[in-house]
Protein backbone atom coordinates (compact mmCIF):
# COMPACT_ATOMS: atom_id res chain seq x y z
CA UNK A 1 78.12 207.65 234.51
CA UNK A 2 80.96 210.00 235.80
CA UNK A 3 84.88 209.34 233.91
CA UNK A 4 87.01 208.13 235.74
CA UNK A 5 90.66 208.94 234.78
CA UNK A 6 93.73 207.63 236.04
CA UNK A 7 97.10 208.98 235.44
CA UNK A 8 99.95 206.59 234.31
CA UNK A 9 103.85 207.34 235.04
CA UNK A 10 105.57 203.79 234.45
CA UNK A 11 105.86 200.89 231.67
CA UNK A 12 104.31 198.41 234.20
CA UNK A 13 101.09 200.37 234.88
CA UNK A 14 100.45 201.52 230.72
CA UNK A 15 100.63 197.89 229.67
CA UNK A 16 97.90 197.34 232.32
CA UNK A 17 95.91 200.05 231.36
CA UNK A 18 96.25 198.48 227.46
CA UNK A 19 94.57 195.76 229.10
CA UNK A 20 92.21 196.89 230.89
CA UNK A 21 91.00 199.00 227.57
CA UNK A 22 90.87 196.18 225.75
CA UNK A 23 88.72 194.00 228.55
CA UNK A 24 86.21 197.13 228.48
CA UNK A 25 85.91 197.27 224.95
CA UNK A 26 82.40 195.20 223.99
CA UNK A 27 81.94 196.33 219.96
CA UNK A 28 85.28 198.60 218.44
CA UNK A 29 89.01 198.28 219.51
CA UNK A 30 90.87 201.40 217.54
CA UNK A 31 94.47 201.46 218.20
CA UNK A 32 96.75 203.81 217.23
CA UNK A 33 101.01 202.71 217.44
CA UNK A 34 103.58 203.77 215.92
CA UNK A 35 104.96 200.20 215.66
CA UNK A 36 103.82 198.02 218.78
CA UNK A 37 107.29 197.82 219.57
CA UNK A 38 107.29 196.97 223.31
CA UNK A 39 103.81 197.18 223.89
CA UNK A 40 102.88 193.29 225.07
CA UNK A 41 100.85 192.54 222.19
CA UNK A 42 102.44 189.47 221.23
CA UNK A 43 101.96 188.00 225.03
CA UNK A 44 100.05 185.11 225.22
CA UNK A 45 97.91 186.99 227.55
CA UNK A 46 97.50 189.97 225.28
CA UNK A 47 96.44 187.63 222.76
CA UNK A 48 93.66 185.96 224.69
CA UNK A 49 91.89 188.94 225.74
CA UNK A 50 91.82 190.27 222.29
CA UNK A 51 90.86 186.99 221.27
CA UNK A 52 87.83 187.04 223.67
CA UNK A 53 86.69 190.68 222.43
CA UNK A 54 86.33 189.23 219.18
CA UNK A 55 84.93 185.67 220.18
CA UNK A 56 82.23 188.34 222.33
CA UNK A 57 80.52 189.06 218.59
CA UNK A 58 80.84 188.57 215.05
CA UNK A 59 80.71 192.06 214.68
CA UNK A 60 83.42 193.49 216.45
CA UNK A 61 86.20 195.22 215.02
CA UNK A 62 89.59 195.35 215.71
CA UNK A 63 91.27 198.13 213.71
CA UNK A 64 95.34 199.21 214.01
CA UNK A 65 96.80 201.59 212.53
CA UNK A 66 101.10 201.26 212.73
CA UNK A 67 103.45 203.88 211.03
CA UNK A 68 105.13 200.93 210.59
CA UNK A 69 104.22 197.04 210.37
CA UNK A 70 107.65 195.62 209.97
CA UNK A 71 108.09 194.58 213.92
CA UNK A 72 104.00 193.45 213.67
CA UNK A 73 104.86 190.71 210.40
CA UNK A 74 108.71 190.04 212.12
CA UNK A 75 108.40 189.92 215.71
CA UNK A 76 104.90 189.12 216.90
CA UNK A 77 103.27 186.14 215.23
CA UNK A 78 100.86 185.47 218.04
CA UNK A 79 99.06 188.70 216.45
CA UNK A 80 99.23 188.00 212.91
CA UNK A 81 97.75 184.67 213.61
CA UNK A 82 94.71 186.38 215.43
CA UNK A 83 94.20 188.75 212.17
CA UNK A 84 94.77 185.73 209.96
CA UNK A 85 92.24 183.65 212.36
CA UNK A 86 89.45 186.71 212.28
CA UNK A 87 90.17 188.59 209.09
CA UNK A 88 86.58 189.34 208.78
CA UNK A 89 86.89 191.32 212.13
CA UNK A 90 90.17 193.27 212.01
CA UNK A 91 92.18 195.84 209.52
CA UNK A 92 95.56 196.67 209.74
CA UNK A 93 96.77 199.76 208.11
CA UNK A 94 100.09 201.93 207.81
CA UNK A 95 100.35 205.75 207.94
CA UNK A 96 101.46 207.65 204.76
CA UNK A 97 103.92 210.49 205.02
CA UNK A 98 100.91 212.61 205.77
CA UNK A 99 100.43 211.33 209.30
CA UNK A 100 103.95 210.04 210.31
CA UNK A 101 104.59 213.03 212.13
CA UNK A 102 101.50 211.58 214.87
CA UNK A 103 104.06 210.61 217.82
CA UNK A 104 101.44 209.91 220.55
CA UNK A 105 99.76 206.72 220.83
CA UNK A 106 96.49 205.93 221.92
CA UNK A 107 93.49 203.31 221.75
CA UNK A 108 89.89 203.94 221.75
CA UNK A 109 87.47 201.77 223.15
CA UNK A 110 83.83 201.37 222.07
CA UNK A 111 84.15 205.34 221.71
CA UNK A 112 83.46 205.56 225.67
CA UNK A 113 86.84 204.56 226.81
CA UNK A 114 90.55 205.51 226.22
CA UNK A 115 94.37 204.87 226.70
CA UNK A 116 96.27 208.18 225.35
CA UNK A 117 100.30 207.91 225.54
CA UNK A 118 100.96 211.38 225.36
CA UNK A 119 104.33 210.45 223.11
CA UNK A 120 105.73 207.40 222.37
CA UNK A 121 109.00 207.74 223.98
CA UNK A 122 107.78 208.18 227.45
CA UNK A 123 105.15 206.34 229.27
CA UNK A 124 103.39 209.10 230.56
CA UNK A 125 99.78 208.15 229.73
CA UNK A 126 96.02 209.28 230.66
CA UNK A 127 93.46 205.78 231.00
CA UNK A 128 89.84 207.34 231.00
CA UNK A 129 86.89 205.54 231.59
CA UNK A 130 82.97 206.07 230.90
CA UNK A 131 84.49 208.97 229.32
CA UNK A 132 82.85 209.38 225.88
CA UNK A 133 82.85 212.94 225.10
CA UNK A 134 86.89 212.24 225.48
CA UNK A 135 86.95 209.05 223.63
CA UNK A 136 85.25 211.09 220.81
CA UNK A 137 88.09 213.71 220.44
CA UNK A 138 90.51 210.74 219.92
CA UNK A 139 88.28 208.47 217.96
CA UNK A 140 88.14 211.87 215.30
CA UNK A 141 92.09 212.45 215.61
CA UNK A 142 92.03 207.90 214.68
CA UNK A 143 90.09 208.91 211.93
CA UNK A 144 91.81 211.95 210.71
CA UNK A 145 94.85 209.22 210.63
CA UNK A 146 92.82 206.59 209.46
CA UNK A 147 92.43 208.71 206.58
CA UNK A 148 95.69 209.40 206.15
CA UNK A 149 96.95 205.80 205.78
CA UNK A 150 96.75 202.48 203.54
CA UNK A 151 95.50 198.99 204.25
CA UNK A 152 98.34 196.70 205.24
CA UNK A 153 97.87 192.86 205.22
CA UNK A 154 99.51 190.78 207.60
CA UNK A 155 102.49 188.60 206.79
CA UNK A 156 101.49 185.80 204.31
CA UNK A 157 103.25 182.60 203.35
CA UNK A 158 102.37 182.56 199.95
CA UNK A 159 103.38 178.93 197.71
CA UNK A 160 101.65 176.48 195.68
C-alpha cells in the first residue's frame, strides 16, 4: 500500500489527526508528549476511542511517555481512570534528564502509521499513513527515549 501523508498547519486539524492515529491503531499506541498539555486527551471523546483500541484485544498496548506527568495525575482524570481501568494494557513513563531535551512530539501507530509534531510549540505536524518504513524511524527515536526514561504510575488514592 502507497503512504499517504498529509501536512498539518493548525490546532484544529493535529487534534484530528491524534484521532485518526489512534482509530488506525489495531495492536500498539506509542505516544510521545512532553506533557499532554492541550492535546484533547482528557475529552470524553478522546477517551472512548482509546478505550475501544484497548476493548479491540487483550493484548494491546498503550504506552506514553511524558517529560512530565504532573498535568496527566492533576488535570485529566478521564485518562488516569482508563490506565487505572486497563493497567495490564498501558505504561506510563517520564523522561530522565537524558531525553528532556526531545521537544517534538509524535505517536506511532501499530509501527505503520504516524503523527510527528515537528516541536511542541507550534502545530506544524506531518500525519502519515500505511507508511511503515517511516513509522519505524520514529518507533526507534520512542525507543531511544523509552530508554531514556522511568516508569511512572498514575495518580493513586492510597488509605486504609
Amino acid at each position: 500500500m502507497t503512504p499517504d501523508h498529509h501536512k498539518i498547519e493548525a490546532l484544529s486539524d493535529y487534534d484530528q489527526a491524534v484521532d485518526e492515529i489512534i482509530r488506525q491503531a489495531t495492536r500498539s499506541l506509542k505516544i510521545f508528549d512532553i506533557n499532554l498539555r492541550g492535546a484533547g486527551y482528557n475529552s470524553p471523546a478522546r477517551i472512548e476511542l482509546l478505550q475501544n483500541f484497548l476493548h479491540l484485544n487483550r493484548a494491546n498496548r498503550l504506552t506514553l511517555i511524558l517529560h512530565d506527568t504532573s498535568y496527566l495525575q492533576r488535570e485529566c482524570p478521564r485518562l488516569i481512570g482508563l490506565l487505572r481501568l486497563f493497567s495490564h494494557s498501558c505504561s506510563v513513563y517520564q523522561t530522565t534528564e537524558e531525553a528532556k531535551s526531545v521537544s517534538d512530539p509524535f505517536i506511532v501507530a501499530d509501527d505503520t502509521h504516524y503523527l510527528h509534531r515537528f516541536h511542541h510549540d507550534y502545530p506544524r505536524a506531518l500525519l502519515a499513513l500505511n507508511d511503515p518504513e517511516g513509522a519505524l524511524d520514529i518507533a526507534r527515536r520512542f525507543n531511544e527515549i523509552l530508554n531514556a526514561s522511568e516508569p511512572s504510575a498514575p495518580a493513586t488514592t492510597l488509605g486504609l
